[in-house]
Protein backbone atom coordinates (compact mmCIF):
# COMPACT_ATOMS: atom_id res chain seq x y z
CA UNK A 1 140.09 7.05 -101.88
CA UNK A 2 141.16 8.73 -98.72
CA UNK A 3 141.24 12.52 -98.37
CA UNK A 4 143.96 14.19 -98.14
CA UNK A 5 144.31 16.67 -95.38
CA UNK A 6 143.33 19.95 -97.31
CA UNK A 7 140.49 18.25 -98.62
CA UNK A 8 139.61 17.37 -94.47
CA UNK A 9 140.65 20.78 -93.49
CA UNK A 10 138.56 22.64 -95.83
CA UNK A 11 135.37 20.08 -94.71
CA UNK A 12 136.33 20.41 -91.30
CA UNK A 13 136.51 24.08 -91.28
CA UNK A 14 133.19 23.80 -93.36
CA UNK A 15 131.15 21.89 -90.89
CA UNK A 16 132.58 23.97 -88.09
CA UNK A 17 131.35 27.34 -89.59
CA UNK A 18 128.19 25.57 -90.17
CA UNK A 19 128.04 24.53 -86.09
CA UNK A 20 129.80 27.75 -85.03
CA UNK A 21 127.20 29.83 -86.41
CA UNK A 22 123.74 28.12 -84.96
CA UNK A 23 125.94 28.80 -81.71
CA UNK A 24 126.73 32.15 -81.94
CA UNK A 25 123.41 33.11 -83.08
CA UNK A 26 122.06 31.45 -80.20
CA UNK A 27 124.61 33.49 -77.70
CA UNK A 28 124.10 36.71 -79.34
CA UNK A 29 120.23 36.24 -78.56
CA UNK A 30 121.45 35.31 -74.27
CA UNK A 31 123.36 38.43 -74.57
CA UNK A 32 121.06 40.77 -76.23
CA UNK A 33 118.05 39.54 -74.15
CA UNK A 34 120.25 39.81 -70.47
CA UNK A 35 122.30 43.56 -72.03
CA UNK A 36 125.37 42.35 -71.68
CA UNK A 37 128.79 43.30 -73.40
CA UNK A 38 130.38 40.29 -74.95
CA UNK A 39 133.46 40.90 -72.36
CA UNK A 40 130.64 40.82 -69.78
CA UNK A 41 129.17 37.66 -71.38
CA UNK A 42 132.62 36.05 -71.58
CA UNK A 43 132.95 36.71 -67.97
CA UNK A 44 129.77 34.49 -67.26
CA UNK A 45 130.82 32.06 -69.24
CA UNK A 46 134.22 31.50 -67.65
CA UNK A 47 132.54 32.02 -64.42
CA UNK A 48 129.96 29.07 -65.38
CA UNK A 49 132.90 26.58 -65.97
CA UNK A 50 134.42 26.69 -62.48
CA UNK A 51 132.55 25.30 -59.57
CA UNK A 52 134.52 27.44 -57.33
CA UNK A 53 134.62 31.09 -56.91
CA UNK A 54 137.61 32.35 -58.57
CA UNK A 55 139.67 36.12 -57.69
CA UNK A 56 138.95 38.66 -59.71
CA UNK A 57 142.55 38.77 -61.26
CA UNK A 58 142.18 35.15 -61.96
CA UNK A 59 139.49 35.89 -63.89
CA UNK A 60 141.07 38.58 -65.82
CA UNK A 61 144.00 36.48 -66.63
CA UNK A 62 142.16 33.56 -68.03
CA UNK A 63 140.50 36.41 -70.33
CA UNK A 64 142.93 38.44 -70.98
CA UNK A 65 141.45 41.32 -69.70
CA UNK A 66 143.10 44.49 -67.55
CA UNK A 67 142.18 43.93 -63.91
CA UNK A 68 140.06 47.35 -64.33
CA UNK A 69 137.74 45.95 -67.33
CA UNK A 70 137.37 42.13 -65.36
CA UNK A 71 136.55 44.33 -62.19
CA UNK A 72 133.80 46.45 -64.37
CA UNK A 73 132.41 43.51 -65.41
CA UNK A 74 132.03 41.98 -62.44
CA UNK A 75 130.47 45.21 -60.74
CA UNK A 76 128.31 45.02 -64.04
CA UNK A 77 127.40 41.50 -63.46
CA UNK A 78 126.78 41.87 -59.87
CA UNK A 79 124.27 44.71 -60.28
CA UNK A 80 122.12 42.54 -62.77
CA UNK A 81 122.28 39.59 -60.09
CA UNK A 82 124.06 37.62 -61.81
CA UNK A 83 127.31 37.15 -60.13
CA UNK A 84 128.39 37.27 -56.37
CA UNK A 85 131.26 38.58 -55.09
CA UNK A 86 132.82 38.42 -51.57
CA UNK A 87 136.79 38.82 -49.87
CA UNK A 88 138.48 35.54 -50.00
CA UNK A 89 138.59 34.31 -45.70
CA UNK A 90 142.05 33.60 -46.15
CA UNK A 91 143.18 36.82 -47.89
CA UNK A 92 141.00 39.96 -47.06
CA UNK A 93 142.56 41.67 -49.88
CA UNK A 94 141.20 39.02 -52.22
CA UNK A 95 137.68 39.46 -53.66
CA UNK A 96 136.34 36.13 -54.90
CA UNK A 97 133.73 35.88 -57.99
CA UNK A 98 130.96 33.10 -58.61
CA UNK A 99 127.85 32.69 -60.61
CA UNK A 100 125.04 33.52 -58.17
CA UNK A 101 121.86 31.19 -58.47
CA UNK A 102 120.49 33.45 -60.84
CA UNK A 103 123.15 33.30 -62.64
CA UNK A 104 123.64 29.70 -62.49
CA UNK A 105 120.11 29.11 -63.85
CA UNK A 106 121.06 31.52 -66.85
CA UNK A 107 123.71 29.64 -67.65
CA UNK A 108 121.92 26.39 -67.95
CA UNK A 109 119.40 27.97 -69.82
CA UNK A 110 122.23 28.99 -72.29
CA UNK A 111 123.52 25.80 -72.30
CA UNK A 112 119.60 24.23 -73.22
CA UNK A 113 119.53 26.90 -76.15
CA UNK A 114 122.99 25.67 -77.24
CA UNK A 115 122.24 22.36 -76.89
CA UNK A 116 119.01 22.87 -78.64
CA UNK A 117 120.78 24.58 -81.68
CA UNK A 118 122.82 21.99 -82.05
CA UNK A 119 119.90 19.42 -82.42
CA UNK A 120 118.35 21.64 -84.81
CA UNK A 121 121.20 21.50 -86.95
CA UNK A 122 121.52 17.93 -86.60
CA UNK A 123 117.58 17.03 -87.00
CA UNK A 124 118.67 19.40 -90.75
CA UNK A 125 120.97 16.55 -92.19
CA UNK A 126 119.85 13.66 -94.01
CA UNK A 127 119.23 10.95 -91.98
CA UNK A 128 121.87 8.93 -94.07
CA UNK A 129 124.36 11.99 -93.26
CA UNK A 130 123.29 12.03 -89.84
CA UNK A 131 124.66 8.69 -89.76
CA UNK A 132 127.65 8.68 -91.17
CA UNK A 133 128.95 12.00 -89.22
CA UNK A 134 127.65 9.96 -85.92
CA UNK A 135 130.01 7.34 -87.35
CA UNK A 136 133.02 9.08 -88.23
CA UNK A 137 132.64 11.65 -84.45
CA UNK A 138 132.24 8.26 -82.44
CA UNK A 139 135.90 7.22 -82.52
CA UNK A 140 137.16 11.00 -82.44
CA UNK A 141 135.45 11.96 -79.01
CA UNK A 142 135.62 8.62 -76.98
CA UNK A 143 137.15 9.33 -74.08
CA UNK A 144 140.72 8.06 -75.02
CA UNK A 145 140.63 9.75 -78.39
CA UNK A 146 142.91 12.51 -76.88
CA UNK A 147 145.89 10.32 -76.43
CA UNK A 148 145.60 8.63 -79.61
CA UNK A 149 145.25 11.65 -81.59
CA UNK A 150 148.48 13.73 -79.66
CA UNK A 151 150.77 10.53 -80.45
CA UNK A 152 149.29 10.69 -84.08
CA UNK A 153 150.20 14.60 -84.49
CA UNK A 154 153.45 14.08 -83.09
């Protein structure tokens, strides 16, 4: 019998509480152990996912934080080494943010413990569990899942 979509909901939200929390017990360690705010800790992380230094106000936009508060995290961030800043060459005005390579190697270390957390959670199912939530995940995340799920939902 196939389950209706509270009873998916409900398991979904279930299993992502589960996942959520292994995760967020593994950041709040990263950000206790480097003293970091969790704006400050946000800021890394957004940082982390672009490969290119981004301007301060960029920043703050995509976090939805005053240009004050992204700028004193960033002067935060920049004393503990973690971040670099410098004026954009095309725009003097501009002052451009990256991870530094300290904080570059923090963030893959976050990333390990994450990843880590996850397999501990995973290595806690039942093998036969295990299994069946490879199973049902494998069609959901293949690459052209996206598509097929936004012409489902609409």
């Amino acid at each position: 019998m196939p389950a209706s979509e509270l009873e998916l909901v409900t398991a979904l939200e279930a299993f992502l509480h589960r996942l959520s929390c292994t995760k967020a017990d593994s950041d709040l360690r990263s950000m206790v152990e480097l003293d970091l705010s969790i704006s400050q800790f946000r800021c890394l992380i957004m940082l982390g996912r672009h490969a290119e230094a981004l301007p301060i106000n960029e920043l703050a936009d995509r976090l939805d934080l005053t240009l004050a508060t992204a700028g004193r995290n960033v002067d935060r961030l920049v004393a503990h080494g973690l971040v670099e800043r410098r004026e954009d060459p095309q725009d003097r005005r501009v002052r451009l943010v990256s991870l530094s390579g300290a904080g570059r190697a923090i963030m893959t270390e976050i990333d390990e413990t994450r990843h880590n957390a996850v397999r501990a959670f995973a290595r806690s199912l039942d093998p036969a569990d295990r299994d069946r939530l490879a199973a049902a995940l494998g069609p959901i995340v293949e690459p052209s899942a996206p598509s097929r799920m936004e012409e489902q939902l609409s």
